[in-house]
Protein backbone atom coordinates (compact mmCIF):
# COMPACT_ATOMS: atom_id res chain seq x y z
CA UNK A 1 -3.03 -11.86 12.77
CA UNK A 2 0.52 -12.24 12.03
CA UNK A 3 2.82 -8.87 11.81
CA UNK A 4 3.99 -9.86 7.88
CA UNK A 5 0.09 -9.47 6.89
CA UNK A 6 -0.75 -6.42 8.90
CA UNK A 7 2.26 -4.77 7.32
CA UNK A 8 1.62 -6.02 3.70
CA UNK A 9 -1.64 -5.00 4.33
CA UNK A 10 -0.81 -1.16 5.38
CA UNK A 11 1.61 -1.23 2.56
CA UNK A 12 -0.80 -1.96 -0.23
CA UNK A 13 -3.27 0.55 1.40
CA UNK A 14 -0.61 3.35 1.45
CA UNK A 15 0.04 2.51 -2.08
CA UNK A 16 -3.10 2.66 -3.01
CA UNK A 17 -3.86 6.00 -1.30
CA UNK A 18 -0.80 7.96 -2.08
């Protein structure tokens, strides 16, 4: 899995949580 998804991934989840 390429680093650009796993970050836009973790993004969106931190956005989602916070």
């Amino acid at each position: 899995v390429p680093e650009a998804i796993m970050d836009d991934v973790l993004g969106r989840l931190a956005t989602i949580l916070t």
